[in-house]
PDB file of N, CA and C in Angstrom:
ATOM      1  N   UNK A   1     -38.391 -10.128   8.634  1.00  0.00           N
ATOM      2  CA  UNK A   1     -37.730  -8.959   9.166  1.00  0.00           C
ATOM      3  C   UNK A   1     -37.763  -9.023  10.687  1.00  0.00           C
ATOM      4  N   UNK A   2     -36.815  -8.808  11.019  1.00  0.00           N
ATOM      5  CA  UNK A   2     -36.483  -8.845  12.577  1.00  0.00           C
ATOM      6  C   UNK A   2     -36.991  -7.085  13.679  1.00  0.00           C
ATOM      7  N   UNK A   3     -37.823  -7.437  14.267  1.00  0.00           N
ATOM      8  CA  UNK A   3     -38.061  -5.991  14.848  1.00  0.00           C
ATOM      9  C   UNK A   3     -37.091  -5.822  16.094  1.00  0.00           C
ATOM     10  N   UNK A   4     -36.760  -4.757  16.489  1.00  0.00           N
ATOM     11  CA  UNK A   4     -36.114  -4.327  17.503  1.00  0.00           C
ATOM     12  C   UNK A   4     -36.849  -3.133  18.337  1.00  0.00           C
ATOM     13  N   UNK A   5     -37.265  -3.511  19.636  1.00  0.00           N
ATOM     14  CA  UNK A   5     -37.850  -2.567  20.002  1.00  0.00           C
ATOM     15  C   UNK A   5     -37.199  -2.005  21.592  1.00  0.00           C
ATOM     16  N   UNK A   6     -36.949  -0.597  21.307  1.00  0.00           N
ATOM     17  CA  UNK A   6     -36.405  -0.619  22.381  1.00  0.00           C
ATOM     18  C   UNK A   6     -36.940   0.846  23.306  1.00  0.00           C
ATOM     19  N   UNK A   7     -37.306   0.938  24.352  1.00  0.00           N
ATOM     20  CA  UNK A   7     -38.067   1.316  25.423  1.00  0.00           C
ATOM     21  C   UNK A   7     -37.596   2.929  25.550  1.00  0.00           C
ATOM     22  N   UNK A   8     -37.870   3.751  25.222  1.00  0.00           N
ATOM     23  CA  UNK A   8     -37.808   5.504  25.223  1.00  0.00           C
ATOM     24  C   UNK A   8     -38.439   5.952  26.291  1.00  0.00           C
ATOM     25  N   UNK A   9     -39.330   5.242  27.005  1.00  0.00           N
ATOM     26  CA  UNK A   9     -39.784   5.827  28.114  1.00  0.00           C
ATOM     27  C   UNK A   9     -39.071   6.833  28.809  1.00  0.00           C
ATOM     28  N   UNK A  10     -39.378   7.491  30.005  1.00  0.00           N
ATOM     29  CA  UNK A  10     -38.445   8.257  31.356  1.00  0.00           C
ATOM     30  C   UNK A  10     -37.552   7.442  31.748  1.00  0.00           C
ATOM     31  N   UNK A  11     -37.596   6.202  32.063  1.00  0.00           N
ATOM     32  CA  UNK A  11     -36.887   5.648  32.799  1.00  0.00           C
ATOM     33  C   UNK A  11     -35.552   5.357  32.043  1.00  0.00           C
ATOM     34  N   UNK A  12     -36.013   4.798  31.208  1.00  0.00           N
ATOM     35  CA  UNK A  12     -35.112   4.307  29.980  1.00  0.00           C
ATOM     36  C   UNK A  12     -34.209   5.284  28.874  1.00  0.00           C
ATOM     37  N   UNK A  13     -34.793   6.799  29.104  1.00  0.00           N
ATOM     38  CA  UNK A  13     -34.283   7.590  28.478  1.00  0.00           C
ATOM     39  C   UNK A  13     -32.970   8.284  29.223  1.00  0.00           C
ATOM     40  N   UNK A  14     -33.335   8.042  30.663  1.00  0.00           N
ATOM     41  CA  UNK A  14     -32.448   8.828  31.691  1.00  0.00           C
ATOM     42  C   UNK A  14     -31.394   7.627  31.667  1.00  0.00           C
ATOM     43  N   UNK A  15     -31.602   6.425  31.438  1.00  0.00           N
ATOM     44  CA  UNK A  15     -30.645   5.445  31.337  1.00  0.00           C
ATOM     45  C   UNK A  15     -29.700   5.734  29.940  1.00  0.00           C
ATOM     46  N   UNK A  16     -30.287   6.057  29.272  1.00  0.00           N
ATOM     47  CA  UNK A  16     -29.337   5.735  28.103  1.00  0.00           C
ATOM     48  C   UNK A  16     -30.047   5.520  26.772  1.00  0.00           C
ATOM     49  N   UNK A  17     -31.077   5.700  26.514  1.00  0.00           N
ATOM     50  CA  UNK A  17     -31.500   4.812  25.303  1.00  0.00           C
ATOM     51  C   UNK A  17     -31.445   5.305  23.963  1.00  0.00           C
ATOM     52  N   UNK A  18     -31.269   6.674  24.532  1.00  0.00           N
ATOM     53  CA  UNK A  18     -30.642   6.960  22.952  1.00  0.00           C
ATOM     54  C   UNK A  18     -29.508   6.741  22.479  1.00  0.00           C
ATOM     55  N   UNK A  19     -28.858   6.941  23.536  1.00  0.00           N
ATOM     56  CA  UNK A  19     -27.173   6.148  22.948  1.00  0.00           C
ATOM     57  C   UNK A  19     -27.376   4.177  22.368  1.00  0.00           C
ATOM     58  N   UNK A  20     -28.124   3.754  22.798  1.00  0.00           N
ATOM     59  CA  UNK A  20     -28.045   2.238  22.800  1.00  0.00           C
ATOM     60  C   UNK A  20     -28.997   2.044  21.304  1.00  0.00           C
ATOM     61  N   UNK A  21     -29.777   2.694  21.031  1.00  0.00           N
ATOM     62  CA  UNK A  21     -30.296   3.043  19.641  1.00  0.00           C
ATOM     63  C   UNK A  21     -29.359   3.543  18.412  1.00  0.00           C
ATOM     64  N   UNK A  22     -28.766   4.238  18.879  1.00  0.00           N
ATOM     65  CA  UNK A  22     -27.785   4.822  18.073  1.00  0.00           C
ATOM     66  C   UNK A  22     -26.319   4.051  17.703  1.00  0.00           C
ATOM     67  N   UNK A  23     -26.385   3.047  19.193  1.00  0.00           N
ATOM     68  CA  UNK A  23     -25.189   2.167  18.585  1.00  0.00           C
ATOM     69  C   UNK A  23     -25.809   1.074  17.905  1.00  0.00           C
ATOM     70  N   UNK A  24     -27.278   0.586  18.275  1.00  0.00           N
ATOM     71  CA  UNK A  24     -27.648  -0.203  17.273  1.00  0.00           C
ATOM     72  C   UNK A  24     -27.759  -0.344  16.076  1.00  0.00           C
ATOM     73  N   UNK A  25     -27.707   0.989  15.398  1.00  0.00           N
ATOM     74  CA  UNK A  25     -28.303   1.442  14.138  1.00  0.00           C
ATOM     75  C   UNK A  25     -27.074   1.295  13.453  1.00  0.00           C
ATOM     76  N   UNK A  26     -25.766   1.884  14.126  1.00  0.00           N
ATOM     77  CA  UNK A  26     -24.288   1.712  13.890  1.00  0.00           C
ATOM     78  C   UNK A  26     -23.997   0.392  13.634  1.00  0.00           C
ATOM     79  N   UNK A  27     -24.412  -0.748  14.309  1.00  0.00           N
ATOM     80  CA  UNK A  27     -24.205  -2.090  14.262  1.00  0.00           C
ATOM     81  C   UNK A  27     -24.367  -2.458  12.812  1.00  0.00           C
ATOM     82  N   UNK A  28     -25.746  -2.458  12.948  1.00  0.00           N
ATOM     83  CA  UNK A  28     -27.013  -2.925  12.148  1.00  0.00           C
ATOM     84  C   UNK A  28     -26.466  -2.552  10.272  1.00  0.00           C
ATOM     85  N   UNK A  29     -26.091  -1.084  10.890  1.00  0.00           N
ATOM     86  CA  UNK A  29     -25.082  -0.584   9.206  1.00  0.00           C
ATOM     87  C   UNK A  29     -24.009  -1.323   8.854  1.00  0.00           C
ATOM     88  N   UNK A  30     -23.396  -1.339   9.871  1.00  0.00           N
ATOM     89  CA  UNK A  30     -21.680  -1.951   9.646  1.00  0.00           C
ATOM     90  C   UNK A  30     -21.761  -3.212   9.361  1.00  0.00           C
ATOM     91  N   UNK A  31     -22.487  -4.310   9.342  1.00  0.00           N
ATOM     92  CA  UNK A  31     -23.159  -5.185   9.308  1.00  0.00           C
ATOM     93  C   UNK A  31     -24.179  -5.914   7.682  1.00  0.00           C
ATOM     94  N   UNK A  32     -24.482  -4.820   7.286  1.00  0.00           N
ATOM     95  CA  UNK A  32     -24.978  -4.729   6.021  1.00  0.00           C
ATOM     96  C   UNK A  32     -26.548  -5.341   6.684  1.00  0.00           C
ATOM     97  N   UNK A  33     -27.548  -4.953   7.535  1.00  0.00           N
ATOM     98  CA  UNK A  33     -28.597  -6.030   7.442  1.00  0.00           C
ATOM     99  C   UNK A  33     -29.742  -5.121   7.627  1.00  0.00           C
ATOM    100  N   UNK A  34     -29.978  -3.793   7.328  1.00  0.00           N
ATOM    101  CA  UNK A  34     -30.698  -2.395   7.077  1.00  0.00           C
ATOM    102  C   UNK A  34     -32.043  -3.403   6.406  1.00  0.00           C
ATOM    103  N   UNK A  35     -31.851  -4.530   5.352  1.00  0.00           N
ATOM    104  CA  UNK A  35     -33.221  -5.442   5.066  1.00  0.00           C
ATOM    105  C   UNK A  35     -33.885  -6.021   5.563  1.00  0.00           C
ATOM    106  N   UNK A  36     -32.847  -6.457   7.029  1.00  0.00           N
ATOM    107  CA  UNK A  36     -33.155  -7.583   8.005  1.00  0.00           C
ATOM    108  C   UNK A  36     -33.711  -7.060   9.003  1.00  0.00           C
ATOM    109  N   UNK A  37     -33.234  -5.831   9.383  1.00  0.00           N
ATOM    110  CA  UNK A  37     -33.736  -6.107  10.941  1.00  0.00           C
ATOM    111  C   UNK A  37     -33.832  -3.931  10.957  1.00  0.00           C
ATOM    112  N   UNK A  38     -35.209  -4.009  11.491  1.00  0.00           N
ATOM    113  CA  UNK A  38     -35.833  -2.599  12.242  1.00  0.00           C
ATOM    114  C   UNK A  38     -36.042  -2.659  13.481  1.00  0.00           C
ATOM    115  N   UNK A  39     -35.236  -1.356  13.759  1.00  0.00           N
ATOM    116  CA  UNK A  39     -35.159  -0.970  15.079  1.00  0.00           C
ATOM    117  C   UNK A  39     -36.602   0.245  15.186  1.00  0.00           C
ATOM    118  N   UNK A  40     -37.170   0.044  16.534  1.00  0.00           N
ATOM    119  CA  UNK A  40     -38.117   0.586  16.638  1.00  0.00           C
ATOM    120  C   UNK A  40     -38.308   1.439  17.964  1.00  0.00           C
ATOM    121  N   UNK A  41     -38.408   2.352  18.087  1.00  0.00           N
ATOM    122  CA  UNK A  41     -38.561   3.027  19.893  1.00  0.00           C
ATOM    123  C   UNK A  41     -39.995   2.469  20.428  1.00  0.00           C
ATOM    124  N   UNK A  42     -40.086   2.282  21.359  1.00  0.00           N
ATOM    125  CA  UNK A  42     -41.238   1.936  22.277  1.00  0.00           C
ATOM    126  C   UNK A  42     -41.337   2.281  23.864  1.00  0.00           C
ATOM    127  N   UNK A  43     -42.577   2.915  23.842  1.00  0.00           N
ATOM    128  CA  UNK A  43     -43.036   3.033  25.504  1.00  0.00           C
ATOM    129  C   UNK A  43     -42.887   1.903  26.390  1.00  0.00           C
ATOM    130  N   UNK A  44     -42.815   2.078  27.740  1.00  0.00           N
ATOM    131  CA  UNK A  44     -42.417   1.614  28.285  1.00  0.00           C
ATOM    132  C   UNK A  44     -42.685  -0.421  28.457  1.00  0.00           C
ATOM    133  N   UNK A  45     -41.277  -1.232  28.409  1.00  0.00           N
ATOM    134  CA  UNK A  45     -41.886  -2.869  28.044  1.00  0.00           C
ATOM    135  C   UNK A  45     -41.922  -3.545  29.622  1.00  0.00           C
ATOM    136  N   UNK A  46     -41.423  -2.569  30.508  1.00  0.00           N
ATOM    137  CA  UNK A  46     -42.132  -3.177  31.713  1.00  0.00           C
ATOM    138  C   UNK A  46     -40.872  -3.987  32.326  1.00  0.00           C
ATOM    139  N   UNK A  47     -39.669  -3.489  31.864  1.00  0.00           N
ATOM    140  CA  UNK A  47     -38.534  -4.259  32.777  1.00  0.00           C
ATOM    141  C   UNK A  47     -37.604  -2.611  33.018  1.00  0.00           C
ATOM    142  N   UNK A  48     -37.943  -1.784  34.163  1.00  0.00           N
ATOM    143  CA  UNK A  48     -37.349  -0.416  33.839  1.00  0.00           C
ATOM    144  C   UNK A  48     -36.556  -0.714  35.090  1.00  0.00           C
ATOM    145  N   UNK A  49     -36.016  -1.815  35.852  1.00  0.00           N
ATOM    146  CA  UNK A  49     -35.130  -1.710  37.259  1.00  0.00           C
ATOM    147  C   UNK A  49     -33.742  -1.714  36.854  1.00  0.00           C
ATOM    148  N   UNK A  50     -32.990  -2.069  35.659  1.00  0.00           N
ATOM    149  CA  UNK A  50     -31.877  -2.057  35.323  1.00  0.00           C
ATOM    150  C   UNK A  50     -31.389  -1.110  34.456  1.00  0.00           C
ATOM    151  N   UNK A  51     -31.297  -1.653  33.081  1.00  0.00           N
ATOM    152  CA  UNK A  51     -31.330  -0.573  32.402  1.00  0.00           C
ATOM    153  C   UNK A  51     -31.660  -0.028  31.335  1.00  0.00           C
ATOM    154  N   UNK A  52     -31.751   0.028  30.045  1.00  0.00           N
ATOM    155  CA  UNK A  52     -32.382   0.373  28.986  1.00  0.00           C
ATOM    156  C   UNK A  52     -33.244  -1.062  28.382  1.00  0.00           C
ATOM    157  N   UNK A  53     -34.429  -0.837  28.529  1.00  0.00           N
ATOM    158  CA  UNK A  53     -35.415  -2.436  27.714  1.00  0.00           C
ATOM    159  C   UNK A  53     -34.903  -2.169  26.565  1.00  0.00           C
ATOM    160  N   UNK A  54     -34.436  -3.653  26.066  1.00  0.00           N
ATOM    161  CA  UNK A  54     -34.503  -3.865  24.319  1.00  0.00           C
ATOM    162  C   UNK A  54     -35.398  -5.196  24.508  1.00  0.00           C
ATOM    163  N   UNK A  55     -36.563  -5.005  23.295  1.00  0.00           N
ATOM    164  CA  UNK A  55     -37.191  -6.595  22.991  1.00  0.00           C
ATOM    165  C   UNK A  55     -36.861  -7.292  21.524  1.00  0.00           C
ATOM    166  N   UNK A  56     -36.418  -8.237  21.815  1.00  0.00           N
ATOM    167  CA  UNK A  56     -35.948  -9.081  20.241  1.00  0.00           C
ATOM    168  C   UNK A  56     -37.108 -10.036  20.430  1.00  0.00           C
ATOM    169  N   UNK A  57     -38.070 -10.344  19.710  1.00  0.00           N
ATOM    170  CA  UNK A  57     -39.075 -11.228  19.636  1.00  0.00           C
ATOM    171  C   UNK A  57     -39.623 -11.096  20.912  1.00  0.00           C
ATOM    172  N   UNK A  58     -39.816 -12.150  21.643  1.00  0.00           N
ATOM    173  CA  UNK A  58     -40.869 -12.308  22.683  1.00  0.00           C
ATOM    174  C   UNK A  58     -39.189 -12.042  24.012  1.00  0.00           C
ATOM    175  N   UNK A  59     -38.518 -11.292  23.918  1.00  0.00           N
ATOM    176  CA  UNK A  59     -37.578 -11.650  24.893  1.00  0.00           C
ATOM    177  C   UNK A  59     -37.494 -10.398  25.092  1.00  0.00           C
ATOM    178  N   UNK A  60     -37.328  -9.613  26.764  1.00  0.00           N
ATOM    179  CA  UNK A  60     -36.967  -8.508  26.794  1.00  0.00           C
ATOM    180  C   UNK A  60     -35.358  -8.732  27.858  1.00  0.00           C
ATOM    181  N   UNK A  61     -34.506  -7.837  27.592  1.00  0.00           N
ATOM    182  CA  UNK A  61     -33.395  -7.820  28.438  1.00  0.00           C
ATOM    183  C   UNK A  61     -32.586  -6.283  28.602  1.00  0.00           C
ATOM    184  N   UNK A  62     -32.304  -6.102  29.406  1.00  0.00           N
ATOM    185  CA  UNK A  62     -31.506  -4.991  29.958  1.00  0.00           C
ATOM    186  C   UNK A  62     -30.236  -5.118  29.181  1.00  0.00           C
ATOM    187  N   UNK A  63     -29.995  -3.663  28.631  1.00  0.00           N
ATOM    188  CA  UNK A  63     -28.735  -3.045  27.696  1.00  0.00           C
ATOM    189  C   UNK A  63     -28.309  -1.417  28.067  1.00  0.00           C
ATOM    190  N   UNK A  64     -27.202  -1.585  28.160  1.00  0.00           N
ATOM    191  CA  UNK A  64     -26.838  -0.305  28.132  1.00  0.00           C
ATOM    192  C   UNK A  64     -25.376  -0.063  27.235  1.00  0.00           C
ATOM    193  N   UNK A  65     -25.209   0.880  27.276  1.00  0.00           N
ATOM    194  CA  UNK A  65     -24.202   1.603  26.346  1.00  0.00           C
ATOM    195  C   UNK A  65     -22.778   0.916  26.393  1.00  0.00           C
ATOM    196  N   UNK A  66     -22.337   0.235  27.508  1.00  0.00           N
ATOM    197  CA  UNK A  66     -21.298  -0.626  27.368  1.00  0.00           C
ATOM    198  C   UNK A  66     -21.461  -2.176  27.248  1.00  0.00           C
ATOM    199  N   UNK A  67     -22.797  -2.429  26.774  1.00  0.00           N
ATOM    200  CA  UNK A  67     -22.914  -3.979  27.279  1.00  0.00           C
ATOM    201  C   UNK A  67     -23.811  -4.049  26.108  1.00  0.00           C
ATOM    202  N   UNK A  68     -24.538  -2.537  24.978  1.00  0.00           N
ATOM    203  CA  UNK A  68     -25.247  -2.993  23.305  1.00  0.00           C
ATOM    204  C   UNK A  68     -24.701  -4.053  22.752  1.00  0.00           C
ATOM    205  N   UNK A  69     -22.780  -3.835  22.594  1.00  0.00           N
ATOM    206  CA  UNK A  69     -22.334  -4.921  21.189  1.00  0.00           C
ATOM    207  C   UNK A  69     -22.242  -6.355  21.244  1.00  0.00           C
ATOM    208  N   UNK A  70     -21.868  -6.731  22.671  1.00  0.00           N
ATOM    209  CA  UNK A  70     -22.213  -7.771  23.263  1.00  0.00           C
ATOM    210  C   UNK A  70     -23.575  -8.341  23.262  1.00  0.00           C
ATOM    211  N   UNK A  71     -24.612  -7.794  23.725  1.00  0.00           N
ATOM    212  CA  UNK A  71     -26.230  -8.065  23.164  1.00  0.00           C
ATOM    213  C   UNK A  71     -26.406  -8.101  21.928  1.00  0.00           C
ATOM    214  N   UNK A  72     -26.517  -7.121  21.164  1.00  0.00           N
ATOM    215  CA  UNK A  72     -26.345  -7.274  19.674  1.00  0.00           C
ATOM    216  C   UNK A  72     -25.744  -8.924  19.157  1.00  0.00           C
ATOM    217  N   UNK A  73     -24.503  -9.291  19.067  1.00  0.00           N
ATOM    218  CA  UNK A  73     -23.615 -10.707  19.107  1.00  0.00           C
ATOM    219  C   UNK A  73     -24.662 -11.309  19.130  1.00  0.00           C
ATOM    220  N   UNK A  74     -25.159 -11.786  20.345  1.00  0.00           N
ATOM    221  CA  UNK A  74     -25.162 -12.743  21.485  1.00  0.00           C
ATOM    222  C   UNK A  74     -27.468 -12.822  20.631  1.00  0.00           C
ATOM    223  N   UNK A  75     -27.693 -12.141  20.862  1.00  0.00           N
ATOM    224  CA  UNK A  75     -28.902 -11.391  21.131  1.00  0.00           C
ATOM    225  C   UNK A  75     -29.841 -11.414  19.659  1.00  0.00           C
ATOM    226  N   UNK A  76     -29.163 -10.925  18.638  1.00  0.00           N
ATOM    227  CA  UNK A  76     -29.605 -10.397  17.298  1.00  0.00           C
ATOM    228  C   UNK A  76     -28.851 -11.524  16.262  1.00  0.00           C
ATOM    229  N   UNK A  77     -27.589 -11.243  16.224  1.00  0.00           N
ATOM    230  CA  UNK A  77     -27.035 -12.171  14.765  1.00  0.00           C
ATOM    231  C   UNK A  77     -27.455 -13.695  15.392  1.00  0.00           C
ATOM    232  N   UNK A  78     -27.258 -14.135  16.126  1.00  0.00           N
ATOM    233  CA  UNK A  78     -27.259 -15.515  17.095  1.00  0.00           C
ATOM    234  C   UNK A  78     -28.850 -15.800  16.117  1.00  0.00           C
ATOM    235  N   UNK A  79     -29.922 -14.947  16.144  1.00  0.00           N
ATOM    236  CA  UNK A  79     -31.220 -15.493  15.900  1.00  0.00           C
ATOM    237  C   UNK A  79     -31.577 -15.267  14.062  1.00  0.00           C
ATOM    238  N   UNK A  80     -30.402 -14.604  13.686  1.00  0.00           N
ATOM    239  CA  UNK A  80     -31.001 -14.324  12.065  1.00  0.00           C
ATOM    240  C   UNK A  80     -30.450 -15.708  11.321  1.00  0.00           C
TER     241      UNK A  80
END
């Protein structure tokens, strides 16, 4: 199972992160892979200068609300 963890902190919340959760979850459905892969909120992962932390395994990278589905792609299916 694939975890998804993505950063709710202040910083990250004023960025966006509930929207970027919410399109993940959208993905993740449309997708059929609800077996594969949990999305998880998490305090802060320590990359808060851009914009919303998502961590896929040992990797953290900046996402936001126009740039999730592209990460998702690139980011998530790329590794299942």
């Amino acid at each position: 199972m694939m975890e998804i963890s993505v950063c709710v902190g202040s910083a990250c919340h004023l960025k966006g992160s509930q929207k970027v959760i919410k399109r993940l979850q959208e993905l993740v459905k449309m997708k059929n892979l609800e077996d594969e892969i949990v999305i998880k909120a998490s305090f802060c992962l320590g990359q808060c200068n851009d914009y919303v932390s998502v961590k896929v395994e040992d990797v953290i990278s900046s996402v936001n609300e126009s740039t999730v589905d592209k990460f998702f792609n690139e980011n998530i299916l790329g590794r299942l």
